[in-house]
N, C-alpha and C. Protein backbone atom coordinates (compact mmCIF):
# COMPACT_ATOMS: atom_id res chain seq x y z
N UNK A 1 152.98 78.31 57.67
CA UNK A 1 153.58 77.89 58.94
C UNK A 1 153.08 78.84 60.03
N UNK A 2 152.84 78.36 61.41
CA UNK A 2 152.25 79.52 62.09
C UNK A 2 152.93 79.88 62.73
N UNK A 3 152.76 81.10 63.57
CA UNK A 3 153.77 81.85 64.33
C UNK A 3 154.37 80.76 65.48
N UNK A 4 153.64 80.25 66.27
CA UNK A 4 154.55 79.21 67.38
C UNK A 4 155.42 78.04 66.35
N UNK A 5 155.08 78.16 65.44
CA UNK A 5 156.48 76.99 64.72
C UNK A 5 157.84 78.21 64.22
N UNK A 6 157.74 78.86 63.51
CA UNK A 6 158.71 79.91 63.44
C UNK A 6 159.61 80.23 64.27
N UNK A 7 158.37 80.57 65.76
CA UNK A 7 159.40 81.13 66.82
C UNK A 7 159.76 79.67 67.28
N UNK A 8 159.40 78.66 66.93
CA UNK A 8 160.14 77.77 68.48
C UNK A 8 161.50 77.23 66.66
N UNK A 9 161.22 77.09 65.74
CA UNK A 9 162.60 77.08 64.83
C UNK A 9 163.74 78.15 65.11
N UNK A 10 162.89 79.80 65.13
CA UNK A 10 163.88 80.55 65.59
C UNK A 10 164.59 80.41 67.09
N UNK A 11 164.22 79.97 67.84
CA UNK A 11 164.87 79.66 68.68
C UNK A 11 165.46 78.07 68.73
N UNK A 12 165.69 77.53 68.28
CA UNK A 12 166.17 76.50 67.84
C UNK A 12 167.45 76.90 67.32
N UNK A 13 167.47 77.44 66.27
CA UNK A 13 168.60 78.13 65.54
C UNK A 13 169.52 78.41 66.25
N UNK A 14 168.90 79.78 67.57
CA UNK A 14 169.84 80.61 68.47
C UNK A 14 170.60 79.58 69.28
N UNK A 15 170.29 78.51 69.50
CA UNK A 15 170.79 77.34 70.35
C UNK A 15 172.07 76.73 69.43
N UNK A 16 171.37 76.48 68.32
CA UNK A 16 172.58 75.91 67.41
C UNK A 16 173.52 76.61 67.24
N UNK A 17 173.39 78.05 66.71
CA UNK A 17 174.40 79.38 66.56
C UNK A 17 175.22 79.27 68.27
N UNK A 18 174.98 79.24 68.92
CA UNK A 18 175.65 79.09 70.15
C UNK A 18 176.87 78.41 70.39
N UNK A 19 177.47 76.86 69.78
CA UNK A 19 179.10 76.64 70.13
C UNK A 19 179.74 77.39 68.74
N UNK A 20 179.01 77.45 67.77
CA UNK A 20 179.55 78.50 66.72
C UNK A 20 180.06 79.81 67.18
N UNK A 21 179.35 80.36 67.83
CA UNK A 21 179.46 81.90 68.56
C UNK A 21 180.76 81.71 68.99
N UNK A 22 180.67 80.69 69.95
CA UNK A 22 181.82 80.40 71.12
C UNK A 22 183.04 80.27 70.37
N UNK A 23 183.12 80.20 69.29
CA UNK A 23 184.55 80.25 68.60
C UNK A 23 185.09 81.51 68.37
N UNK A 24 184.11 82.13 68.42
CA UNK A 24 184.71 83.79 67.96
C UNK A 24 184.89 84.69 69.08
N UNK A 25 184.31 84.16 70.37
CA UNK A 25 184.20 84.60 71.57
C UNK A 25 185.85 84.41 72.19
N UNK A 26 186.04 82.89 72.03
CA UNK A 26 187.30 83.25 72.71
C UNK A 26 188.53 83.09 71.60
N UNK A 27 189.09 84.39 72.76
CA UNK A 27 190.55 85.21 72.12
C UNK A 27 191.66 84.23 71.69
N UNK A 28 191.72 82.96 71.99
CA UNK A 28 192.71 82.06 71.94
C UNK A 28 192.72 81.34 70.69
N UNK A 29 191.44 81.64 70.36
CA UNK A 29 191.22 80.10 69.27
C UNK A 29 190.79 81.75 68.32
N UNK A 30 191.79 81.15 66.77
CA UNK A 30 191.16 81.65 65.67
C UNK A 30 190.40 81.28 65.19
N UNK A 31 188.97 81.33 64.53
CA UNK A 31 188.45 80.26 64.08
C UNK A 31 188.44 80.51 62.33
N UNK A 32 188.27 79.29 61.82
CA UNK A 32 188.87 79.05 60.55
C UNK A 32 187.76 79.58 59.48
N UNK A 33 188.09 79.34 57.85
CA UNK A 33 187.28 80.03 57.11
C UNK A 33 185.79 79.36 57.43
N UNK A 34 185.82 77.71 57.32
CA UNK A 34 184.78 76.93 57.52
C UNK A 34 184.11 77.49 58.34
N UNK A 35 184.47 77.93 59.40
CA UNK A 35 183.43 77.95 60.47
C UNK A 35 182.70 79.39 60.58
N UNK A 36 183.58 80.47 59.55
CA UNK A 36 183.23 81.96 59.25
C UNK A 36 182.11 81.69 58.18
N UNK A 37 182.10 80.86 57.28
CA UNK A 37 181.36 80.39 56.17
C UNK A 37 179.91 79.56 57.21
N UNK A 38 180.29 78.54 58.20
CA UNK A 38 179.20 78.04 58.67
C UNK A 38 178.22 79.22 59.78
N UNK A 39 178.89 80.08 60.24
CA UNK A 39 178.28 81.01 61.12
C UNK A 39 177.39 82.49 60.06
N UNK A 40 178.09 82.11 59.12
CA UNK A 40 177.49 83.14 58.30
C UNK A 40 175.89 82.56 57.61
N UNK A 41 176.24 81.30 57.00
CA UNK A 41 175.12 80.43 56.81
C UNK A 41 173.85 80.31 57.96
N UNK A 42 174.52 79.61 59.20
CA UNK A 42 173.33 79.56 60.49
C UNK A 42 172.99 81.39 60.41
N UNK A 43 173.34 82.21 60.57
CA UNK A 43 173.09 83.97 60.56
C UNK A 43 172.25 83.91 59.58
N UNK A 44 172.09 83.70 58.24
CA UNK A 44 171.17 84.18 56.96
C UNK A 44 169.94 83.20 57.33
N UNK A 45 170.14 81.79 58.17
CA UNK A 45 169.02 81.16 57.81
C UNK A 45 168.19 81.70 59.20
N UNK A 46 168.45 82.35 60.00
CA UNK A 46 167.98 82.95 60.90
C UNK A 46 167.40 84.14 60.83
N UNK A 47 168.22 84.99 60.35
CA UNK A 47 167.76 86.11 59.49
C UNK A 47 166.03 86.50 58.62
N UNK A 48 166.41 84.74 58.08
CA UNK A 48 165.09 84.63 57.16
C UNK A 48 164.12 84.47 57.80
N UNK A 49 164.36 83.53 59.05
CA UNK A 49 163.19 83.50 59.93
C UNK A 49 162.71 84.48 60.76
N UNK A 50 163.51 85.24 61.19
CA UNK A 50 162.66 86.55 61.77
C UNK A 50 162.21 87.54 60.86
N UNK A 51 162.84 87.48 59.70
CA UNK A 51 161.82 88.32 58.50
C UNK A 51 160.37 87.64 58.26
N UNK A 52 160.40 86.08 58.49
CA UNK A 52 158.80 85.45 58.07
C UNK A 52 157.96 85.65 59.45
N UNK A 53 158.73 85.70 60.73
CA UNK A 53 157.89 85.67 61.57
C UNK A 53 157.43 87.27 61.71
N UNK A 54 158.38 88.18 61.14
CA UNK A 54 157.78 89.71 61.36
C UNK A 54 156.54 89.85 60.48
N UNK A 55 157.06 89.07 59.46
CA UNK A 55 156.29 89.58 58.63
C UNK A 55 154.25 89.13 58.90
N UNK A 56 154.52 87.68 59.47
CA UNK A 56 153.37 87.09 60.00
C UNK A 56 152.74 87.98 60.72
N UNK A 57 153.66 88.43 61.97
CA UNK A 57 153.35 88.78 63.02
C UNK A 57 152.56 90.67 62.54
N UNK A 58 153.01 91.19 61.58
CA UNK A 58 152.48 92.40 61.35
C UNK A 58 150.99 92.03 60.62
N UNK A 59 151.34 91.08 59.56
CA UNK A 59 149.80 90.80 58.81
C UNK A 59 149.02 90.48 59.78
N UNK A 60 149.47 89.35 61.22
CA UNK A 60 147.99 89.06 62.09
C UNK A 60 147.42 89.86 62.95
N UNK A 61 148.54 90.85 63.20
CA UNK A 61 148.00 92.01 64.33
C UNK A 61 147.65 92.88 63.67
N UNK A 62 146.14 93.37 63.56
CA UNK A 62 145.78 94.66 63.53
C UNK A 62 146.30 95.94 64.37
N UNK A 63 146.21 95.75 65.41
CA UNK A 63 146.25 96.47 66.46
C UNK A 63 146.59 96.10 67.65
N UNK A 64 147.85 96.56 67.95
CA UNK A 64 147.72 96.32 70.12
C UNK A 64 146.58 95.74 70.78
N UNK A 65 146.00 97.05 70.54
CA UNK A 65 144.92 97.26 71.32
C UNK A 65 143.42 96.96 70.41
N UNK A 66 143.29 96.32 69.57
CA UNK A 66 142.09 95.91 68.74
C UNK A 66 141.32 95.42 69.27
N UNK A 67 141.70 93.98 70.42
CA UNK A 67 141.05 92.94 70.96
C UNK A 67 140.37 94.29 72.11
N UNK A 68 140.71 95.54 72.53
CA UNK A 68 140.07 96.30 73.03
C UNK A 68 138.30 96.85 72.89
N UNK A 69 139.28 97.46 71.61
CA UNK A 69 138.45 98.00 70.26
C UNK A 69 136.85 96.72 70.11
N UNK A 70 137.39 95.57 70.22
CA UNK A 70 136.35 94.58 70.05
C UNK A 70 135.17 94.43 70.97
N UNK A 71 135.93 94.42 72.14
CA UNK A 71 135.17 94.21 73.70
C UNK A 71 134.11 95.75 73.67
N UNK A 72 134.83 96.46 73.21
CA UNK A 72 134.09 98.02 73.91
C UNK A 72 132.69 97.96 72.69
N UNK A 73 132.77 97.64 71.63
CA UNK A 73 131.82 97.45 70.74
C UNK A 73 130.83 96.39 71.38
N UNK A 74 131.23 95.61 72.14
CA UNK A 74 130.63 94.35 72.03
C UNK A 74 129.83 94.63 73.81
N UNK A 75 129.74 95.43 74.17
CA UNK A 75 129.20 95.78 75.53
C UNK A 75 128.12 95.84 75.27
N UNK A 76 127.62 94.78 76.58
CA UNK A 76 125.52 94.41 76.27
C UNK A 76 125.24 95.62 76.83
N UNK A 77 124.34 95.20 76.36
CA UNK A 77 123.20 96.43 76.84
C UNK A 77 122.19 95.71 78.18
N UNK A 78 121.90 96.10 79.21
CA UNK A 78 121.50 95.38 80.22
C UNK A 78 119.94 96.60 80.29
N UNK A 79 118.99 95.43 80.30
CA UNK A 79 117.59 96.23 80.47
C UNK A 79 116.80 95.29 81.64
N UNK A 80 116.61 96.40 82.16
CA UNK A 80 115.58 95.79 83.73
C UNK A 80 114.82 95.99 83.71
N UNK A 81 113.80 94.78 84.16
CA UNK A 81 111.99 94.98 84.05
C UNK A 81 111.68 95.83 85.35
N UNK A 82 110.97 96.79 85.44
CA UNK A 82 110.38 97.16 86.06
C UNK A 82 109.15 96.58 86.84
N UNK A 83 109.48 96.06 87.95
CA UNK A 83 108.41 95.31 88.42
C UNK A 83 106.78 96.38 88.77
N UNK A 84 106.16 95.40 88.33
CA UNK A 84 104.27 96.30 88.33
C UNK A 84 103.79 96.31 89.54
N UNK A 85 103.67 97.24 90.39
CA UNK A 85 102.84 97.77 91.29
C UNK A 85 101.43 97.06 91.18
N UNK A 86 101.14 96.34 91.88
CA UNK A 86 99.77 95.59 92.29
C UNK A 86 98.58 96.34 92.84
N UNK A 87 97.74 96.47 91.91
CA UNK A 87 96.73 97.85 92.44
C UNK A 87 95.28 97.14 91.98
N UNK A 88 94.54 97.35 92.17
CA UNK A 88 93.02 97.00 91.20
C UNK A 88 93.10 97.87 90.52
N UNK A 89 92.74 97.33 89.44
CA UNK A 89 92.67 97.98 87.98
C UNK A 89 90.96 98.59 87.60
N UNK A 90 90.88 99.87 87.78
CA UNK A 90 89.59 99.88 86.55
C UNK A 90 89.69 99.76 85.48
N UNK A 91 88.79 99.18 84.64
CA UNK A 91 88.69 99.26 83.70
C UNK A 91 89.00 100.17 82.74
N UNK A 92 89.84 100.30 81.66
CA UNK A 92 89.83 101.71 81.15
C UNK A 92 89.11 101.94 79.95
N UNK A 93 88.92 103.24 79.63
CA UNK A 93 87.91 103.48 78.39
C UNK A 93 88.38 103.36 77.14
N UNK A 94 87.19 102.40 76.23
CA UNK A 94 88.05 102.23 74.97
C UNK A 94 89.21 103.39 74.38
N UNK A 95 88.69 104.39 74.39
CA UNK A 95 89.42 105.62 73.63
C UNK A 95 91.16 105.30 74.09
N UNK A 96 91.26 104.98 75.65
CA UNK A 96 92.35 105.40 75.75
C UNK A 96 93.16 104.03 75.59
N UNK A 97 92.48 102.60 75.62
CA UNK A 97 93.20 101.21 74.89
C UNK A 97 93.85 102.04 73.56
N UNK A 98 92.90 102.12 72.57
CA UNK A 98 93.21 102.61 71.34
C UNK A 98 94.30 103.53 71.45
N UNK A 99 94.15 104.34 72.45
CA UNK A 99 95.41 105.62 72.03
C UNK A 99 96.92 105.21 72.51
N UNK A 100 96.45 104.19 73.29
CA UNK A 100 97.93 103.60 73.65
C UNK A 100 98.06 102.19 72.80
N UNK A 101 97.57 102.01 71.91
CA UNK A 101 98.08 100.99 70.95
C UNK A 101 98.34 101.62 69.28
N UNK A 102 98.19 103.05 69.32
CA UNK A 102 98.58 103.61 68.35
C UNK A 102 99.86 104.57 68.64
N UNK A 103 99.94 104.95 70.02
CA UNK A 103 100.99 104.82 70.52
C UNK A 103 102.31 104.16 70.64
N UNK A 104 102.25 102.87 70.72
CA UNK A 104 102.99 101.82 70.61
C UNK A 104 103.48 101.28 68.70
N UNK A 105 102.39 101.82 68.24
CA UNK A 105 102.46 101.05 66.86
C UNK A 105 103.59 102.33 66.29
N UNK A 106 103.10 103.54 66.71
CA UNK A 106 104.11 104.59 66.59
C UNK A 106 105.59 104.56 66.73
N UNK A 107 106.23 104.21 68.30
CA UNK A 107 107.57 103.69 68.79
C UNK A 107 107.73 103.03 67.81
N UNK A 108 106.49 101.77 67.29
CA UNK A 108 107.83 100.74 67.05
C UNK A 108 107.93 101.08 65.57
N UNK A 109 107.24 101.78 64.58
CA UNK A 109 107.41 102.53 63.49
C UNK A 109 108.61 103.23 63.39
N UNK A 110 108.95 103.99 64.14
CA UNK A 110 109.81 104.75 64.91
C UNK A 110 111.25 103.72 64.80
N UNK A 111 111.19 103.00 65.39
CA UNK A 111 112.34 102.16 66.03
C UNK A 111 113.02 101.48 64.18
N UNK A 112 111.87 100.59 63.87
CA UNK A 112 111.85 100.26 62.52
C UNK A 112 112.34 101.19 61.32
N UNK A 113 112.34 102.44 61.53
CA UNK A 113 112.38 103.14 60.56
C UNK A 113 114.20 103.56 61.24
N UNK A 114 114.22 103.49 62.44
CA UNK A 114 115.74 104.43 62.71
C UNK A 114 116.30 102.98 62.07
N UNK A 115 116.21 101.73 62.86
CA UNK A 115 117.28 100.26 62.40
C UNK A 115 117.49 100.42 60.85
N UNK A 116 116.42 100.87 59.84
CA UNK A 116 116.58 100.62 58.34
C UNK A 116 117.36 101.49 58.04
N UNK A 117 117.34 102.81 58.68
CA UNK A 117 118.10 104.22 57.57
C UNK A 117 119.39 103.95 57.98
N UNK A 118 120.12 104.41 56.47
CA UNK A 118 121.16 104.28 56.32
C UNK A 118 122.02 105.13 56.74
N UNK A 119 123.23 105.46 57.85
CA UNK A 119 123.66 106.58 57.16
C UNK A 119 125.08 106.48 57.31
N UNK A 120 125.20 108.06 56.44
CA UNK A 120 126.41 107.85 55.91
C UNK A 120 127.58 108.57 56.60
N UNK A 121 128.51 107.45 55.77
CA UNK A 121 130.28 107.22 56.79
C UNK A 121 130.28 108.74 57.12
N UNK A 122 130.80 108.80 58.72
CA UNK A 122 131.40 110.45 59.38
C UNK A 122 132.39 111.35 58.01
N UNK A 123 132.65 112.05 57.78
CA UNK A 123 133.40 112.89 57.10
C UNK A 123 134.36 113.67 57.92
N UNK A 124 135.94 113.40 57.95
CA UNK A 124 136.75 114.54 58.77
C UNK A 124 137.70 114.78 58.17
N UNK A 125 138.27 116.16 57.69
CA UNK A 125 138.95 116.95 57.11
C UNK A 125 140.28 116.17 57.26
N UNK A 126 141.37 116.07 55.97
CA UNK A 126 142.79 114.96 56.82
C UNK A 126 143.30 116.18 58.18
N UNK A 127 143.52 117.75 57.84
CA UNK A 127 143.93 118.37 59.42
C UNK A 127 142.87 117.77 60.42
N UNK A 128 141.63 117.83 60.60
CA UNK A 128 141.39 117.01 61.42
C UNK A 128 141.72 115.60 62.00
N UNK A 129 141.97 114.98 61.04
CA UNK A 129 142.37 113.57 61.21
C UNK A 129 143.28 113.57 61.78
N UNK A 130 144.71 114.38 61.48
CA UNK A 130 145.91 114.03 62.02
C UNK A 130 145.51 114.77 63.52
N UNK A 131 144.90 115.80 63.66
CA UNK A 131 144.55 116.45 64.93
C UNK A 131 144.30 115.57 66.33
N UNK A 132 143.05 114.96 65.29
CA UNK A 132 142.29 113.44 66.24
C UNK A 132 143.70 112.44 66.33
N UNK A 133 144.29 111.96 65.60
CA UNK A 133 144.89 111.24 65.99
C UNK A 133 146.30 111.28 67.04
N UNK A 134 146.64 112.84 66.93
CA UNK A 134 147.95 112.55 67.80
C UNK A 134 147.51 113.11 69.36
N UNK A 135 146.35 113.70 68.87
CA UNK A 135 145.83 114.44 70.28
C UNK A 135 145.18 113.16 71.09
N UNK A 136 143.92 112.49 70.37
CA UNK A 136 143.07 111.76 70.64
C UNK A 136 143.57 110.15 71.20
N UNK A 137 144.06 110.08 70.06
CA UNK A 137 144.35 108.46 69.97
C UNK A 137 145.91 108.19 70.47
N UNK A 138 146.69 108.88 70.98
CA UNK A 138 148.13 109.01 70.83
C UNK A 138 148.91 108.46 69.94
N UNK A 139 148.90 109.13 68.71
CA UNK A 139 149.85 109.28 67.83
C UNK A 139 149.57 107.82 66.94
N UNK A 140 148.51 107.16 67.32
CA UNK A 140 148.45 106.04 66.63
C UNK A 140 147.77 106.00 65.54
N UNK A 141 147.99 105.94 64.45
CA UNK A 141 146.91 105.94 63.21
C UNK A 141 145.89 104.61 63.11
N UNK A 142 146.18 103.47 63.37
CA UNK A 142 145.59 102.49 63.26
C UNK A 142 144.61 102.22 64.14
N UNK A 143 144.47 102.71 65.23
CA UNK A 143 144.05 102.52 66.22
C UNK A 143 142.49 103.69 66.19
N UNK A 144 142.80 105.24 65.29
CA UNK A 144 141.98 105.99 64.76
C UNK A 144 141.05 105.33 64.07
N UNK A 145 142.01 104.99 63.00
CA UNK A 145 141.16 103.61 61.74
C UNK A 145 140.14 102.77 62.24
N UNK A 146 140.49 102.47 63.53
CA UNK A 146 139.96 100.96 64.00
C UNK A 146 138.02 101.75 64.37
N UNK A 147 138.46 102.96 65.51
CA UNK A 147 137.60 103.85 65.91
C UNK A 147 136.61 104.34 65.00
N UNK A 148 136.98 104.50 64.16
CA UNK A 148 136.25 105.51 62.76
C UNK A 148 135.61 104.37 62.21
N UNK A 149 135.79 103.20 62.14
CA UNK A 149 135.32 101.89 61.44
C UNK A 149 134.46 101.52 62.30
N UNK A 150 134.07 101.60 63.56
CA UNK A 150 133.73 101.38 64.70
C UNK A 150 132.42 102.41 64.36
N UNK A 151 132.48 103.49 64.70
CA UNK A 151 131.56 104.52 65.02
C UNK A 151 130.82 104.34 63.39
N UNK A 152 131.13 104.23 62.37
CA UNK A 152 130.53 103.97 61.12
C UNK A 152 129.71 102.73 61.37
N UNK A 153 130.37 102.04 62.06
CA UNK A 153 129.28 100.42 61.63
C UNK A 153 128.18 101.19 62.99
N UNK A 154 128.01 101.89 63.36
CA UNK A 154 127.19 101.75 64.56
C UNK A 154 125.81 102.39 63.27
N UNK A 155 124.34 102.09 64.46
CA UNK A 155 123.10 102.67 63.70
C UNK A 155 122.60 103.22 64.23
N UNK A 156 122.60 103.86 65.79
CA UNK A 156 122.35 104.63 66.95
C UNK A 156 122.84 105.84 67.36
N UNK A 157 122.52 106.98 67.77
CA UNK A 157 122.78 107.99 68.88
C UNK A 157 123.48 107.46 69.77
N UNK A 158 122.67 106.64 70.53
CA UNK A 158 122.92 105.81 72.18
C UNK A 158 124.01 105.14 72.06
N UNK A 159 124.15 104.45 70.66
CA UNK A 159 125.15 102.86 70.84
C UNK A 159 126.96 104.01 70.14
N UNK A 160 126.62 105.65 69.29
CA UNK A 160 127.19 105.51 69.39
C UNK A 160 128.26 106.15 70.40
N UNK A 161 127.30 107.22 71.30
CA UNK A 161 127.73 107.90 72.54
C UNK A 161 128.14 106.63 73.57
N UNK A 162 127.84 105.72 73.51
CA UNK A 162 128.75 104.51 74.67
C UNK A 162 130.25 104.37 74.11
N UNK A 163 130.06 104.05 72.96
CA UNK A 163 131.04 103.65 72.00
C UNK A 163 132.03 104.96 72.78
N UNK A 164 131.64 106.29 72.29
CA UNK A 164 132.72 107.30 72.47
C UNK A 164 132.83 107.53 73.91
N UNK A 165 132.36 107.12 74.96
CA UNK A 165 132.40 107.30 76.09
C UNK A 165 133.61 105.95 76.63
N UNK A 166 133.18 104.97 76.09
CA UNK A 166 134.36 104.29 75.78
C UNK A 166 135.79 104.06 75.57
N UNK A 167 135.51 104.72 74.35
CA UNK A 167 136.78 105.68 73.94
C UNK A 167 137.45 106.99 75.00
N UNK A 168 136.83 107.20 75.49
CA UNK A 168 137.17 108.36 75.98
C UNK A 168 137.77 108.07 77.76
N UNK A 169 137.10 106.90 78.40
CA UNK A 169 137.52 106.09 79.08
C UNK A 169 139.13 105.38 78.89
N UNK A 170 139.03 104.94 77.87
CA UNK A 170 139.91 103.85 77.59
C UNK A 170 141.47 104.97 77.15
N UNK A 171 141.08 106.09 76.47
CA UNK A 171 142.36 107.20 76.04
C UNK A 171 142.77 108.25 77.27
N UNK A 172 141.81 108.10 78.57
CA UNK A 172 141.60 108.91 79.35
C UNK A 172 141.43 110.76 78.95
N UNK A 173 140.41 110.64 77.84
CA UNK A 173 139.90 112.16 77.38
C UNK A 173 139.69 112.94 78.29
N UNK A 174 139.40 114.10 78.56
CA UNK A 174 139.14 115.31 79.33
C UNK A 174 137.90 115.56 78.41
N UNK A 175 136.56 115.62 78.98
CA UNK A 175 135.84 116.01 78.38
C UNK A 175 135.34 117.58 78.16
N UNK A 176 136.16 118.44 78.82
CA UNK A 176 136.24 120.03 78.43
C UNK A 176 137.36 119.97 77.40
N UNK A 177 137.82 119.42 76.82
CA UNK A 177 138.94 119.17 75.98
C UNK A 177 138.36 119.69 74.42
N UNK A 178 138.41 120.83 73.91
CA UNK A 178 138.11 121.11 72.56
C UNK A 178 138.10 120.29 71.82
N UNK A 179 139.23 119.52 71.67
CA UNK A 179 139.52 118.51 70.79
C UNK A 179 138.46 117.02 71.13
N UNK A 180 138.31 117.01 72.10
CA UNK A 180 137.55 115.70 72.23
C UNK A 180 135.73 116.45 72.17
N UNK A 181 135.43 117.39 72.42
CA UNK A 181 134.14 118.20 72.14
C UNK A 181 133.50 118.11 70.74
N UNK A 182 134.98 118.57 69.73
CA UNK A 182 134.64 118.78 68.67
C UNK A 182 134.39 116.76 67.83
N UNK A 183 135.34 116.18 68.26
CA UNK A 183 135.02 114.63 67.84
C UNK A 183 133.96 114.46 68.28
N UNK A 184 133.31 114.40 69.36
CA UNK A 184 132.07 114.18 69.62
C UNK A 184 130.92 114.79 68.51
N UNK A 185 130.97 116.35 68.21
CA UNK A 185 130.17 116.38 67.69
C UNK A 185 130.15 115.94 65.77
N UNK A 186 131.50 116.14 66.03
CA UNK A 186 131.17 115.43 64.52
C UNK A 186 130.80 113.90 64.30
N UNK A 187 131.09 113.48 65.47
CA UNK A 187 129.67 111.68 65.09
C UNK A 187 128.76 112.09 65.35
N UNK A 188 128.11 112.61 66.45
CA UNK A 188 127.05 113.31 66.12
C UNK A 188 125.50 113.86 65.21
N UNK A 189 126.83 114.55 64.45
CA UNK A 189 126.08 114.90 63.38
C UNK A 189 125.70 114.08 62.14
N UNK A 190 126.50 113.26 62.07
CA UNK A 190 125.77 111.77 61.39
C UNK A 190 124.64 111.47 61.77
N UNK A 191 123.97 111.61 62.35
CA UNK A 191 122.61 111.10 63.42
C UNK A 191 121.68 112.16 62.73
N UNK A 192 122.27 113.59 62.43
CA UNK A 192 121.18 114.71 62.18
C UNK A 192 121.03 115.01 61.03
């Protein structure tokens, strides 16, 4: 059942529980066992429903702030052509075609070889962890989790210094901040 059927039953309920209520509300009218027995009944079957909708509602949310977490990962990268200066060209000498196409074959060797290597998940002490998290993340553990899962899937230096600049944006870090110095360098050092 999904969460908008739950809540619009649970509120359904609260409507029904309502001339029930009203018996116990006013001082004049006793109300009888039946209706202590029927208010107790509408109460448990209500009950049950905000236990299924909590319970929904905790399994679908990761995080508050996840759909955050998502966007900040998901930031393009914007590259601008440099427009070419219009000049007459001499000709250039074979030697230096060649040295700039072994050049190039280099980068992209280079590039090819950083996308393939693997590396491996950050490592932080649990005192660190709890450090990072109540300092860093405010007090949120899941939200650490989300970060650390984040900076692991990355395969870059660059992609993952945005990432933490990000972060650091979004928690409003102090970047003379020991604590945020030292997180930095320990992603970092994954890279080295």
């Amino acid at each position: 059942m999904s969460l908008e059927k739950i809540l619009h039953k649970i509120q359904s309920q609260i409507n029904d529980l309502a001339p029930t209520l009203e018996l116990f509300i006013d001082e004049t009218i006793q109300p009888s066992v039946e209706s202590c027995e029927t208010l107790q009944d509408q109460l448990i079957k209500l009950q049950e429903n905000i236990a299924v909708y909590k319970y929904k509602k905790i399994n679908n949310e990761i995080s508050p702030s996840f759909n955050i977490h998502a966007k900040v990962s998901e930031t393009p990268v914007v590259i601008e052509k440099i427009p070419e200066l219009q000049t007459e060209k001499t000709p250039e000498p074979i030697e230096e075609k060649v040295q700039e196409k072994i050049e190039i074959a280099d980068i992209k060797t280079e590039v090819l070889e950083t996308e393939n290597k693997t590396f491996s998940p950050i490592s932080i002490g649990i005192n660190d962890k709890f450090r990072f998290i109540n300092e860093l993340f405010k007090q949120n553990g899941s939200e650490y989790g989300i970060a650390l899962e984040q900076l692991n899937s990355l395969k870059s230096w660059n992609d993952t210094e945005v990432y933490l600049n990000s972060l650091k944006n979004l928690y409003n870090w102090n970047e003379t901040n020991d604590v945020v110095k030292y997180f930095f360098s320990i992603a970092k050092k994954r890279y080295n």
